[in-house]
N, C-alpha and C. Protein backbone atom coordinates (compact mmCIF):
# COMPACT_ATOMS: atom_id res chain seq x y z
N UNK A 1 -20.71 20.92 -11.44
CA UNK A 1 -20.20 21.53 -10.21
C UNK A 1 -20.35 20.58 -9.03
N UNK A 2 -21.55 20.06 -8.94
CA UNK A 2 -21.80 19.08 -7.68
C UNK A 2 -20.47 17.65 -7.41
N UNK A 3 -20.43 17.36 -9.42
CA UNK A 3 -20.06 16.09 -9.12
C UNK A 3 -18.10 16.52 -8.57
N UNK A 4 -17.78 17.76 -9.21
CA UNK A 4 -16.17 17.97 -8.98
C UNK A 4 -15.94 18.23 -7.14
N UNK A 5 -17.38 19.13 -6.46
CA UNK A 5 -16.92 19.06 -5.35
C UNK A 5 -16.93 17.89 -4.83
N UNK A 6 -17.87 16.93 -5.22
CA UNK A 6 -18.08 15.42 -4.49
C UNK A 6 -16.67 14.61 -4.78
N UNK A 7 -16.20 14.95 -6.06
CA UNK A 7 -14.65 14.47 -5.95
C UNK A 7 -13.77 14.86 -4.85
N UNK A 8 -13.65 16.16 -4.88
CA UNK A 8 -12.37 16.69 -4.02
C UNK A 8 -12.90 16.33 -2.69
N UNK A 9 -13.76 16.46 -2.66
CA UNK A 9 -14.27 16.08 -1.01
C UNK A 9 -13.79 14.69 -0.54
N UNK A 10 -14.54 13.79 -1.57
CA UNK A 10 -14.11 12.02 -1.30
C UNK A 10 -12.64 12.02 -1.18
N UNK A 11 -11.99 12.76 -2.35
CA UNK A 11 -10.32 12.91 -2.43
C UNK A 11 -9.77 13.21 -0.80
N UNK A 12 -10.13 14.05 -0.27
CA UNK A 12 -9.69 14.78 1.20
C UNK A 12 -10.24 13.61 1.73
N UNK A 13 -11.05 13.63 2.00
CA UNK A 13 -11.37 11.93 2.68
C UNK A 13 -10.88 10.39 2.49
N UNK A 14 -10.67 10.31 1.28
CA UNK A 14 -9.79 8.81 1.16
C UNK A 14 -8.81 8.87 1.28
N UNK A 15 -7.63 10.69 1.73
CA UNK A 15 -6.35 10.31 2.22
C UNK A 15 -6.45 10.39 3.83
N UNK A 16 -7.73 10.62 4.32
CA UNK A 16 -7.95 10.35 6.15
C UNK A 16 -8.17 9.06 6.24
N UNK A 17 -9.22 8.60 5.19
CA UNK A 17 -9.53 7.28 6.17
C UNK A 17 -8.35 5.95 5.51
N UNK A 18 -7.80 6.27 4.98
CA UNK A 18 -6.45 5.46 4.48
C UNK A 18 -5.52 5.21 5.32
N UNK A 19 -4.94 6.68 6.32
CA UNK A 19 -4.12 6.49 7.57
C UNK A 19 -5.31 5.69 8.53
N UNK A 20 -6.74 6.19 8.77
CA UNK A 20 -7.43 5.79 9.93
C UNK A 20 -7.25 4.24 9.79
N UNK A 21 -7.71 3.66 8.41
CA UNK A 21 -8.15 2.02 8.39
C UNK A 21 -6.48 1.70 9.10
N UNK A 22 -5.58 2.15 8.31
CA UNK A 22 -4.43 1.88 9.16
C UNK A 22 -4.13 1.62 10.49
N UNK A 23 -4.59 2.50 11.03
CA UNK A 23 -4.82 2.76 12.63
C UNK A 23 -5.57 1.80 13.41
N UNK A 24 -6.56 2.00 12.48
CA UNK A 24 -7.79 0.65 12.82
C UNK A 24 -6.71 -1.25 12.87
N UNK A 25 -6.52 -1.55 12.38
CA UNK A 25 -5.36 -2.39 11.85
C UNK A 25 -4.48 -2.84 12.79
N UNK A 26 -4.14 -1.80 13.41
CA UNK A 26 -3.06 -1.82 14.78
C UNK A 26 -3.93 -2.66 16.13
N UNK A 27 -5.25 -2.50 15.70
CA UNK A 27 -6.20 -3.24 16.74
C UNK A 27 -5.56 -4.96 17.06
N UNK A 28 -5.05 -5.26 15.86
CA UNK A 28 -4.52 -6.57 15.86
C UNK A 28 -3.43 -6.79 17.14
N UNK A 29 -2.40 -6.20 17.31
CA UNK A 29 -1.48 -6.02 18.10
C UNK A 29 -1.90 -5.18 19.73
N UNK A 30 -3.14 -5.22 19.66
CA UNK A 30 -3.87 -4.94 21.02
C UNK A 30 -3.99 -3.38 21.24
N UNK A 31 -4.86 -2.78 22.38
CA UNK A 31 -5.22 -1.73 22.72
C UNK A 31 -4.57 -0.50 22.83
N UNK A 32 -3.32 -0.69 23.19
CA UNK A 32 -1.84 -0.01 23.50
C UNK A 32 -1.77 0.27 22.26
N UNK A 33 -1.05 -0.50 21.40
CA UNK A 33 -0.52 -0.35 20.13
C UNK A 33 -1.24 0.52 19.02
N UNK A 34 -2.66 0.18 18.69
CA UNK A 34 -3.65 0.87 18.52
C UNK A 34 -3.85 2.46 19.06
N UNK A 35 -3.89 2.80 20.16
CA UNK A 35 -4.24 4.10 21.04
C UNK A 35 -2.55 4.63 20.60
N UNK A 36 -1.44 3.78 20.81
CA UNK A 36 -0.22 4.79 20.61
C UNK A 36 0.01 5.29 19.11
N UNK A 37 -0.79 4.89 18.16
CA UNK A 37 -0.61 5.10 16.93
C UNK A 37 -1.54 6.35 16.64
N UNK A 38 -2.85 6.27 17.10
CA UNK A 38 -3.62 7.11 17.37
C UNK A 38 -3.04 8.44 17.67
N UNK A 39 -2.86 8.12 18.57
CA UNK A 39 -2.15 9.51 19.66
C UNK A 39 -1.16 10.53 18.55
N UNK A 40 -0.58 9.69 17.80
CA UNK A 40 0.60 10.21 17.22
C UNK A 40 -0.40 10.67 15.64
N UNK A 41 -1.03 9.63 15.13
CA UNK A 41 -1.76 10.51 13.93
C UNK A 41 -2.98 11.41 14.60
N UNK A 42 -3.16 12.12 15.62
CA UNK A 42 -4.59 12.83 16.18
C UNK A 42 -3.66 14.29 16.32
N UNK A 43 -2.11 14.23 16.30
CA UNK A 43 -1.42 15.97 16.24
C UNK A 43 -1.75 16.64 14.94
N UNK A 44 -2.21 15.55 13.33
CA UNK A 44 -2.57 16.14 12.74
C UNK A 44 -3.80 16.04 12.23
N UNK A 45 -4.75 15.13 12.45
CA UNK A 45 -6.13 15.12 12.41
C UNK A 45 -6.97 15.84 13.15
N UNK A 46 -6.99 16.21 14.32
CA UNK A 46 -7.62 16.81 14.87
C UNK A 46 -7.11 18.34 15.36
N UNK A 47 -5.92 18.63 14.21
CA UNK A 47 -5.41 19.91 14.83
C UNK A 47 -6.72 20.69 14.13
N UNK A 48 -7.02 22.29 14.31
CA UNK A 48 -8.34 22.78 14.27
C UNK A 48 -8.43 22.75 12.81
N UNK A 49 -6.95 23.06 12.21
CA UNK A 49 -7.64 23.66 10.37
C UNK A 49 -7.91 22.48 9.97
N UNK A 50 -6.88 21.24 10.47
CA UNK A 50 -7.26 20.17 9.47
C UNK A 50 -8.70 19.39 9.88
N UNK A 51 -9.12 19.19 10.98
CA UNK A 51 -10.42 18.52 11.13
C UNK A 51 -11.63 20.01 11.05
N UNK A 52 -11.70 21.37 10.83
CA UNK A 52 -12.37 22.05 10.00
C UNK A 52 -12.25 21.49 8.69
N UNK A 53 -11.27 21.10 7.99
CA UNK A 53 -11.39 20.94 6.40
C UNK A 53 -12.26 19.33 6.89
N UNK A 54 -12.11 18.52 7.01
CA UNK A 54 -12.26 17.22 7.22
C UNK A 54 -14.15 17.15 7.51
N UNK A 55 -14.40 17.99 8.55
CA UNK A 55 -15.58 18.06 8.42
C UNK A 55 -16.61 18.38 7.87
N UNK A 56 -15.93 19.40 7.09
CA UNK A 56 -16.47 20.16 6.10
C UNK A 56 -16.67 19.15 4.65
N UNK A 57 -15.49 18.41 4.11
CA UNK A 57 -15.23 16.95 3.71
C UNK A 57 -16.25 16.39 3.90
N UNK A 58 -16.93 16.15 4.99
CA UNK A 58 -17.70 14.98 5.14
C UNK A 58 -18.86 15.92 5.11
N UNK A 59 -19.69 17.06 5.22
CA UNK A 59 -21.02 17.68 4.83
C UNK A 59 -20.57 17.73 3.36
N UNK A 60 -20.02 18.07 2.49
CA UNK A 60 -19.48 17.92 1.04
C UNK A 60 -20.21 17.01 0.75
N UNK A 61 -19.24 15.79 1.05
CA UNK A 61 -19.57 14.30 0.42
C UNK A 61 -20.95 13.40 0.92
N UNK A 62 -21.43 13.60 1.94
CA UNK A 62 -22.76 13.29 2.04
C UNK A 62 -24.20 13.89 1.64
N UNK A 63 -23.65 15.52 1.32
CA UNK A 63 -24.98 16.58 0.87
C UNK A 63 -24.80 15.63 -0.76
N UNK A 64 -23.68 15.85 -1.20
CA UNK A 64 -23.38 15.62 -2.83
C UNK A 64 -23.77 14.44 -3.46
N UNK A 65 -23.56 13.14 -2.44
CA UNK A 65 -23.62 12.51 -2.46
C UNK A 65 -25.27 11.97 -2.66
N UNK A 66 -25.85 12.31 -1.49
CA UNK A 66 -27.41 12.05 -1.60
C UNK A 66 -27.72 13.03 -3.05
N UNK A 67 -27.91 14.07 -3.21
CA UNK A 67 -28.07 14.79 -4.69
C UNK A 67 -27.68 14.45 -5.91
N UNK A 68 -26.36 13.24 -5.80
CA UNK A 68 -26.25 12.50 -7.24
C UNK A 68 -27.11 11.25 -7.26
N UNK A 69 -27.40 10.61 -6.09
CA UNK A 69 -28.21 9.52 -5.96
C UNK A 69 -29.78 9.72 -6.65
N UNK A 70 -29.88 11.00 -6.93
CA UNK A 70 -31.15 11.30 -7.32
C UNK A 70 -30.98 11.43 -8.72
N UNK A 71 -29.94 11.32 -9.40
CA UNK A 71 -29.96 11.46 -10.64
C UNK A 71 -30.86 10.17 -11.35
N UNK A 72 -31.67 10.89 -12.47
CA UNK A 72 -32.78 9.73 -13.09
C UNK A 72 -31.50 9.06 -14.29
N UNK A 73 -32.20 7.74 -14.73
CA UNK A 73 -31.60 7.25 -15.91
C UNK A 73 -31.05 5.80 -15.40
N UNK A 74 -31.22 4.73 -16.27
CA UNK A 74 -31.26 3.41 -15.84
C UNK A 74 -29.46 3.22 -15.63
N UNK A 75 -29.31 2.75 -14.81
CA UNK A 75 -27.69 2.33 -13.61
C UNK A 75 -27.49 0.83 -14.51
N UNK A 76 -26.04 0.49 -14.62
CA UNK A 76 -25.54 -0.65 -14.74
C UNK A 76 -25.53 -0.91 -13.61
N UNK A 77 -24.89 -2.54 -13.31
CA UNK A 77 -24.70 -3.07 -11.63
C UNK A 77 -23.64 -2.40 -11.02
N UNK A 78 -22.52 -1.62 -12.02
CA UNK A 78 -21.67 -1.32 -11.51
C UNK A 78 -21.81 0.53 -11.02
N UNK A 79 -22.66 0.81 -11.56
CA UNK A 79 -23.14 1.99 -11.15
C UNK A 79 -24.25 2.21 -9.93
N UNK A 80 -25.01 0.92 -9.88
CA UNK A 80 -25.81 0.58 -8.74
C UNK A 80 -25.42 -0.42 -7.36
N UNK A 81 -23.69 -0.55 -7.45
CA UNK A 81 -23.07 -0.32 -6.35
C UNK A 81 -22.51 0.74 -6.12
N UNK A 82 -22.36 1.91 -6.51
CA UNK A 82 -21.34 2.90 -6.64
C UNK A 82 -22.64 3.76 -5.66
N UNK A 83 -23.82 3.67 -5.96
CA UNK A 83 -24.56 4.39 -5.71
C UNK A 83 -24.78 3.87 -4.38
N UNK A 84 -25.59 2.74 -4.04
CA UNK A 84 -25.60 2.15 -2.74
C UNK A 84 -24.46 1.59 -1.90
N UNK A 85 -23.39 1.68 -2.11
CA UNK A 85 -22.39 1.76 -1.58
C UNK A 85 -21.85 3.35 -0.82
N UNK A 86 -22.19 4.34 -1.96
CA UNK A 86 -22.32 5.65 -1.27
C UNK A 86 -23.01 5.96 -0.16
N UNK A 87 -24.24 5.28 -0.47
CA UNK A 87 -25.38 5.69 0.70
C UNK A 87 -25.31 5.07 1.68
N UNK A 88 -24.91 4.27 1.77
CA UNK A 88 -24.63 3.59 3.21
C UNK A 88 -23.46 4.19 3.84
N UNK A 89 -22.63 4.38 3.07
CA UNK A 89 -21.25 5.46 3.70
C UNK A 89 -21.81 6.89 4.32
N UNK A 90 -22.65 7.12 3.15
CA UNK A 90 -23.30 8.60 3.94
C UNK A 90 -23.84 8.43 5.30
N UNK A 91 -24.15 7.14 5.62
CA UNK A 91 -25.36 6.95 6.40
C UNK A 91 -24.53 7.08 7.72
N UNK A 92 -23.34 6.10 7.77
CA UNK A 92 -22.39 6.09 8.26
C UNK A 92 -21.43 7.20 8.67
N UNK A 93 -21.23 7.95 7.93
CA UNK A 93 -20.48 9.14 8.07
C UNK A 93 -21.08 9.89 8.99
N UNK A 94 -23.00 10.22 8.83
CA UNK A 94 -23.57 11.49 9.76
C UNK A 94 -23.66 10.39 10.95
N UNK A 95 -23.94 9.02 11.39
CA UNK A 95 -23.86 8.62 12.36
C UNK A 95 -22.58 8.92 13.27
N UNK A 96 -21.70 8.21 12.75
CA UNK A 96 -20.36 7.98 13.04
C UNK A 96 -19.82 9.31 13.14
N UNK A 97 -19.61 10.23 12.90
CA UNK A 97 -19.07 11.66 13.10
C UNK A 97 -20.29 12.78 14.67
N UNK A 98 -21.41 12.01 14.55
CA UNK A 98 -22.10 12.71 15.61
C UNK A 98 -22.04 11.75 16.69
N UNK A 99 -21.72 10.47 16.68
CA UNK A 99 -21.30 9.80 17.95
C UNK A 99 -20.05 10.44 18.62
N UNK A 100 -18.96 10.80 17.67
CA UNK A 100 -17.74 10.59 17.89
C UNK A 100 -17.67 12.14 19.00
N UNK A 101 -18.57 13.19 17.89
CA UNK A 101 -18.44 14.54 19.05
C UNK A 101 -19.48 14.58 20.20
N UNK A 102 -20.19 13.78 19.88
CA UNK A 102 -21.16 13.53 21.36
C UNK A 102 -20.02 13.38 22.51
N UNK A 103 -19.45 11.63 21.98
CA UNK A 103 -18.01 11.34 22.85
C UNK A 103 -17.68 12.14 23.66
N UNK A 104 -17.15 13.28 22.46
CA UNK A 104 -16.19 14.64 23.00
C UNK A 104 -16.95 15.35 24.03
N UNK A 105 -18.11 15.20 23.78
CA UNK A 105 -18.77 16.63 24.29
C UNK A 105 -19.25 15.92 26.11
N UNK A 106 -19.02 14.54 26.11
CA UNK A 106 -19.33 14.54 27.37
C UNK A 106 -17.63 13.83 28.01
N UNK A 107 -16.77 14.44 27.34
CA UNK A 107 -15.38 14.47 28.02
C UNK A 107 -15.03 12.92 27.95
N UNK A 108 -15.03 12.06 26.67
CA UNK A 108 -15.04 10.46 26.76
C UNK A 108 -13.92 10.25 25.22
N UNK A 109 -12.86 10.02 25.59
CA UNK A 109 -11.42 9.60 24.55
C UNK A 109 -11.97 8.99 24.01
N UNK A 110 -12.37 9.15 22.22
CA UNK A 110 -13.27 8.64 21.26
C UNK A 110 -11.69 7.56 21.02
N UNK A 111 -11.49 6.43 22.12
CA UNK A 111 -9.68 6.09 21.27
C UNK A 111 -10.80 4.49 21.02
N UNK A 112 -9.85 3.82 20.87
CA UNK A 112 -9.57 2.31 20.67
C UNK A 112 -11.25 1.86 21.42
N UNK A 113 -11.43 2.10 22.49
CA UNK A 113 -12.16 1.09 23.69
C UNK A 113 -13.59 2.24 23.11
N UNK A 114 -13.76 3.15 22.37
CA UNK A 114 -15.37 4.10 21.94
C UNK A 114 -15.71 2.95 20.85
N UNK A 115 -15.37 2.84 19.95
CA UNK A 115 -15.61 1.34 18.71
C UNK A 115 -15.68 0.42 19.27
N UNK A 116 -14.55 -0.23 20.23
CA UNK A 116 -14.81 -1.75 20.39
C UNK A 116 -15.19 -1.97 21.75
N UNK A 117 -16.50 -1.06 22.29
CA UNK A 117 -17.45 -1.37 23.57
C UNK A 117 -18.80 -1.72 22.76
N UNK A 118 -19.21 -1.27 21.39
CA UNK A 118 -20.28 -1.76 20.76
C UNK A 118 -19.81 -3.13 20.43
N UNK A 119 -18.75 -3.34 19.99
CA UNK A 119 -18.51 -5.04 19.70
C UNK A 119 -17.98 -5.52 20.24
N UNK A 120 -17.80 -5.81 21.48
CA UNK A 120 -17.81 -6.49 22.68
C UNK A 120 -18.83 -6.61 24.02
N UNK A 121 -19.78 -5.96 23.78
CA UNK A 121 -20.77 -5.87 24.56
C UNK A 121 -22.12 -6.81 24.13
N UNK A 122 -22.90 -7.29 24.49
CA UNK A 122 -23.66 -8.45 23.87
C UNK A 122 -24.86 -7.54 24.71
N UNK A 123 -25.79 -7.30 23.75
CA UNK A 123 -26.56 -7.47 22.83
C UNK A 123 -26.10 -6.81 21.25
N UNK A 124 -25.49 -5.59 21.76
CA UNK A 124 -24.71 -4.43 20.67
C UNK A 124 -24.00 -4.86 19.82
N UNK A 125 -23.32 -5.90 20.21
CA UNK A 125 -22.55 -6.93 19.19
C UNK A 125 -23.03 -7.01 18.05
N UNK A 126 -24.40 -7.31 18.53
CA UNK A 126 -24.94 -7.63 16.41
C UNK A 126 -25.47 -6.66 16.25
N UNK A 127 -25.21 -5.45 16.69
CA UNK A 127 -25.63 -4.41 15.51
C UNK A 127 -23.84 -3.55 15.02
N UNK A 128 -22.97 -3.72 15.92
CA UNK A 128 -21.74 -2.74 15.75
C UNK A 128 -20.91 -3.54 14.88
N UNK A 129 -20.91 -4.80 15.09
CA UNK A 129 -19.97 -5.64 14.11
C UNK A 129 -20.54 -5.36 12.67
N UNK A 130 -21.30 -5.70 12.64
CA UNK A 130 -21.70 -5.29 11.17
C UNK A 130 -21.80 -3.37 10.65
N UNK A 131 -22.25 -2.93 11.76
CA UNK A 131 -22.18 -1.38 11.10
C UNK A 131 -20.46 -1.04 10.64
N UNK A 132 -19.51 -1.64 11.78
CA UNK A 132 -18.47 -1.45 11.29
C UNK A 132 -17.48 -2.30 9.78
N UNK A 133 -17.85 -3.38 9.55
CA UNK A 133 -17.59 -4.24 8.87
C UNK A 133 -18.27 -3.72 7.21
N UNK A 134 -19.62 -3.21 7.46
CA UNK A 134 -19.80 -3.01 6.36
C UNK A 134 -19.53 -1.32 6.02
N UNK A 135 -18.84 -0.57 6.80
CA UNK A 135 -18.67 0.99 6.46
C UNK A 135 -17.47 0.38 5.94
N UNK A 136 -16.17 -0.36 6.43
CA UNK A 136 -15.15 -0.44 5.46
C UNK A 136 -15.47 -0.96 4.40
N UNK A 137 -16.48 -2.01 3.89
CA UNK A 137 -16.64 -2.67 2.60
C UNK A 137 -17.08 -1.41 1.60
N UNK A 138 -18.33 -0.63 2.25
CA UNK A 138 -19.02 -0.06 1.56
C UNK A 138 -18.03 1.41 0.41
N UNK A 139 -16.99 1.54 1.73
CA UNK A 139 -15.50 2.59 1.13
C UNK A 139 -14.99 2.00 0.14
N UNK A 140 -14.92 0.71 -0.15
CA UNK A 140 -13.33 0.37 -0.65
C UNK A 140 -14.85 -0.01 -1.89
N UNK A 141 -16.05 -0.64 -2.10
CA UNK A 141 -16.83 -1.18 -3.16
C UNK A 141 -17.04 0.29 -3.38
N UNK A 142 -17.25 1.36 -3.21
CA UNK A 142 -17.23 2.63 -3.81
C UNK A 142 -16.42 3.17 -4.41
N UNK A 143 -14.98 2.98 -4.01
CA UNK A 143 -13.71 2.99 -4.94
C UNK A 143 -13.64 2.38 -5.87
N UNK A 144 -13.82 0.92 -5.68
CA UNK A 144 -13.96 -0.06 -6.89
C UNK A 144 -14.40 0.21 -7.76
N UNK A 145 -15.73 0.45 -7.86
CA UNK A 145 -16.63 0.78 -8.47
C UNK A 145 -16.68 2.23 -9.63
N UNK A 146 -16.06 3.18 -8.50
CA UNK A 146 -15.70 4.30 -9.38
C UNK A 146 -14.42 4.14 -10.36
N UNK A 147 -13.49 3.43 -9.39
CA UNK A 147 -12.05 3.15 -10.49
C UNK A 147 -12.59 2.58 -11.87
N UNK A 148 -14.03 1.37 -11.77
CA UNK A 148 -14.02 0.65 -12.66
C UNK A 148 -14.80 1.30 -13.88
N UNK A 149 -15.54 2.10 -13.47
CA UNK A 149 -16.08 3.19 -14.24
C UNK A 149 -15.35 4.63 -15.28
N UNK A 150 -14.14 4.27 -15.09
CA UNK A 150 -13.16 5.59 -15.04
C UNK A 150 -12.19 4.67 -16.25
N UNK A 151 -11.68 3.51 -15.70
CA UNK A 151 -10.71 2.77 -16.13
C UNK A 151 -10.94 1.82 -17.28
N UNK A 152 -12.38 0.81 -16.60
CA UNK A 152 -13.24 -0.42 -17.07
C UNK A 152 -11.96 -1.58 -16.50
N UNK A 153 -11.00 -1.33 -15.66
CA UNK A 153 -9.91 -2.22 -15.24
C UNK A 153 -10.68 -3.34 -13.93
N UNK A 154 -11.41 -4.18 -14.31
CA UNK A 154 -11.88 -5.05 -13.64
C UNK A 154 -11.19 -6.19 -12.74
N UNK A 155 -9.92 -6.07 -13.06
CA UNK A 155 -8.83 -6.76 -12.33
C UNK A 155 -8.69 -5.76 -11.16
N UNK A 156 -8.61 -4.43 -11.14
CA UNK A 156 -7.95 -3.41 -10.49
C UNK A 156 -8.98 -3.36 -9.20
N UNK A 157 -10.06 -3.27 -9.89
CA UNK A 157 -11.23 -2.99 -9.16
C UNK A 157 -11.65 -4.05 -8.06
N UNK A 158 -11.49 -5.83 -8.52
CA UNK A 158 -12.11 -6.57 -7.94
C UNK A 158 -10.47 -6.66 -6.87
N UNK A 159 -9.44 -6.35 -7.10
CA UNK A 159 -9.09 -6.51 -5.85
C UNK A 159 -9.02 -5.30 -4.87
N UNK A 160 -9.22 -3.95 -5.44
CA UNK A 160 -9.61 -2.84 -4.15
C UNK A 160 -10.65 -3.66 -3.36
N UNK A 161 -11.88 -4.16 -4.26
CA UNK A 161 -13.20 -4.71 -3.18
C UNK A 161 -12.73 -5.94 -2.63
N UNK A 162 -11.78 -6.70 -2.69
CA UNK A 162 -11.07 -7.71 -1.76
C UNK A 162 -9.95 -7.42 -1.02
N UNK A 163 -8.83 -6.27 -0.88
CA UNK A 163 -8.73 -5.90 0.03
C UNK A 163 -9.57 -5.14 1.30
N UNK A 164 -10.74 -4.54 0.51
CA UNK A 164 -11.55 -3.93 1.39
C UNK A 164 -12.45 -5.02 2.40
N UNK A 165 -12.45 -6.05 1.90
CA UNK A 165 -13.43 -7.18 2.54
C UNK A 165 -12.26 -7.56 3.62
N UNK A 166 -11.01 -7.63 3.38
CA UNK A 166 -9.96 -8.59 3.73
C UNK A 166 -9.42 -7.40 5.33
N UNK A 167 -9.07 -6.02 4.86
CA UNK A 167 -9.42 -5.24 6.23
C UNK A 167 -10.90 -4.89 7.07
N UNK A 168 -11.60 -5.23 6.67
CA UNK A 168 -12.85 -5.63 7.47
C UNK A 168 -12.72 -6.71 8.38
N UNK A 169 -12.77 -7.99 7.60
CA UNK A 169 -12.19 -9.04 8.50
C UNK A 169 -11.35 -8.82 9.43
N UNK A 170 -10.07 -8.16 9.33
CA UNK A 170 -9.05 -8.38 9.77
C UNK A 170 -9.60 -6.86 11.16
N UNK A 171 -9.98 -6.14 10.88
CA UNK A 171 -10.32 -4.97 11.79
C UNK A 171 -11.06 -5.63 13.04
N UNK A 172 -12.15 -5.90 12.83
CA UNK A 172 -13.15 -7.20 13.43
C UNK A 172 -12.36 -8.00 14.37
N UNK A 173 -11.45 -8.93 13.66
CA UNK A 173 -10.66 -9.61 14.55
C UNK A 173 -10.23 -8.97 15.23
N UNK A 174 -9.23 -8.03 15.21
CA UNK A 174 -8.26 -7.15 16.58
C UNK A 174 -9.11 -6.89 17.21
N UNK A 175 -10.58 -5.80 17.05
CA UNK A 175 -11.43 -5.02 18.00
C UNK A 175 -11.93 -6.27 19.03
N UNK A 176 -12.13 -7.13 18.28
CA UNK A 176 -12.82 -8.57 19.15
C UNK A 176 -11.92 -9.16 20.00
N UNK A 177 -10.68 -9.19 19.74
CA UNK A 177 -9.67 -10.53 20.23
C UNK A 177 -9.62 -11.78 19.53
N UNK A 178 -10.03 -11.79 17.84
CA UNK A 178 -10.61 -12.95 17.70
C UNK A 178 -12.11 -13.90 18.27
N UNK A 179 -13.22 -12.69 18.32
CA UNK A 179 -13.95 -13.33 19.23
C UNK A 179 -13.98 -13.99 20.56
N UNK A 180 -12.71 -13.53 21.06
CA UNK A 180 -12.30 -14.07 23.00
C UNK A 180 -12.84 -12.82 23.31
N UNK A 181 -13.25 -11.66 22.80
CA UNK A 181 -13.55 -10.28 23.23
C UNK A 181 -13.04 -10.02 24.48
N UNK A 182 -13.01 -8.18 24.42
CA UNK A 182 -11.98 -7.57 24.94
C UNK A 182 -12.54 -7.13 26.38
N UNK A 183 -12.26 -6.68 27.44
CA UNK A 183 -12.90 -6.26 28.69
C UNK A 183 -12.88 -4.50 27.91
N UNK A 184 -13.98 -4.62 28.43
CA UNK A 184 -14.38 -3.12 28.26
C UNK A 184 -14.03 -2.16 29.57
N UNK A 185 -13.78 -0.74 29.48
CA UNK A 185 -13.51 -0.20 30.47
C UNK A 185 -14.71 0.61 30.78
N UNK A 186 -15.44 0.76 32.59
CA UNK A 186 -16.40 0.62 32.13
C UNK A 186 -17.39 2.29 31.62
N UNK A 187 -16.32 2.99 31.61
CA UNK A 187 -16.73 4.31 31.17
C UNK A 187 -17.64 4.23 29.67
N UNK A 188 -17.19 3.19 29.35
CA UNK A 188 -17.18 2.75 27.66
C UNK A 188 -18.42 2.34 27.35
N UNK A 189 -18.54 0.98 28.52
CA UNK A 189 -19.36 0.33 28.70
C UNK A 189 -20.74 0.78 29.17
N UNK A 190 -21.13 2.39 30.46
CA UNK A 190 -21.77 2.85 30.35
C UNK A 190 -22.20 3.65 29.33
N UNK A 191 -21.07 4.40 28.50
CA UNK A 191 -21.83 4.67 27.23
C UNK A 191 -22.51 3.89 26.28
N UNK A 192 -21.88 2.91 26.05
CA UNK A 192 -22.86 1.95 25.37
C UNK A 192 -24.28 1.88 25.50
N UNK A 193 -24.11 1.27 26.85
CA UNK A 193 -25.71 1.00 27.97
C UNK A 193 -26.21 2.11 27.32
N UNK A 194 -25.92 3.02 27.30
CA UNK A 194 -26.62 4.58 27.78
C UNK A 194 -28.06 4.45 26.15
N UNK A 195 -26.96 3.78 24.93
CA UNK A 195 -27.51 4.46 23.36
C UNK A 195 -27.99 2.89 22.98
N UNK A 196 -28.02 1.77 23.97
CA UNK A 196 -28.87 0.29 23.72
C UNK A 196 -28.48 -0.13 25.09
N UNK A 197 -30.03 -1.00 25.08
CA UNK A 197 -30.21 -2.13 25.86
C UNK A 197 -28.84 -2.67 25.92
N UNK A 198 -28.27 -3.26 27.22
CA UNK A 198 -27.43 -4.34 27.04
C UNK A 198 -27.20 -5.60 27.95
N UNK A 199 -26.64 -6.35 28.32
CA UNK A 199 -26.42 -7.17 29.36
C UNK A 199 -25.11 -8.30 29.24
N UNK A 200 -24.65 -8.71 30.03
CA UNK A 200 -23.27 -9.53 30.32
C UNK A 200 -23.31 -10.44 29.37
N UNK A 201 -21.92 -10.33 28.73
CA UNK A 201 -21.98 -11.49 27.85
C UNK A 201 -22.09 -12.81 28.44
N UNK A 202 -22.86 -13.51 27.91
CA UNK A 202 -22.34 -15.41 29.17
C UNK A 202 -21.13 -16.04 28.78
N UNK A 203 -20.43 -16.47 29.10
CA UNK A 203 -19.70 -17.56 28.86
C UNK A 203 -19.88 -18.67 29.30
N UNK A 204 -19.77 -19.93 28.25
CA UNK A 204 -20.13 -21.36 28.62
C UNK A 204 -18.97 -22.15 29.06
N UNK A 205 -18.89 -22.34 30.23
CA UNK A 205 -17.45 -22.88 31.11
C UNK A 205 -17.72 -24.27 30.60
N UNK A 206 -16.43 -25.12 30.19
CA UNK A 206 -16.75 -27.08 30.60
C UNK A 206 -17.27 -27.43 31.51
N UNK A 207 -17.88 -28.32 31.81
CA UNK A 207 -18.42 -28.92 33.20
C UNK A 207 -16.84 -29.76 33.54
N UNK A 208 -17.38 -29.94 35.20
CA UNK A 208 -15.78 -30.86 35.40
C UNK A 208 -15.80 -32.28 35.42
């Protein structure tokens, strides 16, 4: 019973975050482009039934999730990414879903500039680049992993976990500018402050 709801749950969830990474993606083509894509997939993500099911999705897949992790009996490697790949998603999920309605709850557009004020802000930088970088790896090596378990299609598998590395990268870049990083707006920017230490990024000018 545990493991079929942990399916349907992940199922309802890997057809959200499939449009989201999408969305995410648009970061490439700048802030606008990104937020107008948004705008247009948020009439059905956040209409009430579907982000009730969605949330509900995500207490599913993280209760279920931690409760299969407890299962005894010695793991192949490919079962002991499947597993720690989960858990870091879980970890991710109750973070990332209680930031996002905090957001809400103090009247702050969870759009484009709520993600990329942690990775553009220096000190936060090295903790958001990586929290974000590795929640997409940790999705797509959990897919892998399960496909490869299901299938044994090791071709199939090692490129889900290299596209998943390859939109990480590529997410990173847009939110950043390529590392020219983005001006933060500074509503954004006091939230940041608010949940870490932070201070001005420097930039090192040429001498003349």
């Amino acid at each position: 019973m545990v493991n079929r709801i942990h399916y349907f749950s992940g199922l309802i969830l890997s057809v959200f975050i499939a449009f989201h990474l999408a969305n995410q993606l648009f970061s490439l083509f700048g802030a606008e482009a990104h937020i107008e894509l948004m705008t247009l997939l948020r009439t059905v993500y956040r209409h009430i039934v579907v982000e009730t099911v969605l949330l509900f999705a995500v207490a599913f897949q993280v209760a279920t999730g931690i409760r299969l992790s407890f299962k005894k009996g010695k793991k192949s490697i490919v079962e002991r990414v499947q597993l720690y790949s989960g858990l870091y998603l879980s970890l991710f999920l109750i973070v990332h879903v209680t930031a996002v309605m905090y957001g809400r709850q103090l009247q702050l557009d969870t759009n484009f500039y709520f993600a990329a004020a942690g990775m553009n802000i220096y000190p936060a930088t090295f903790i958001f680049i990586p929290y974000y970088f590795f929640a997409v790896v940790a999705v797509t090596l959990h897919l892998a992993s399960l496909h490869y378990l299901k299938t044994k299609s090791a071709k199939v598998s090692y490129s889900i976990a290299i596209i998943g590395i390859t939109v990480s990268i590529l997410m990173i870049t847009g939110y950043t500018d390529a590392f020219n990083w983005r001006t933060i707006p500074v509503e954004y920017e006091n939230f940041i402050k608010g949940v870490l230490p932070t201070k001005p990024r420097v930039h090192f000018l040429p001498g003349p």
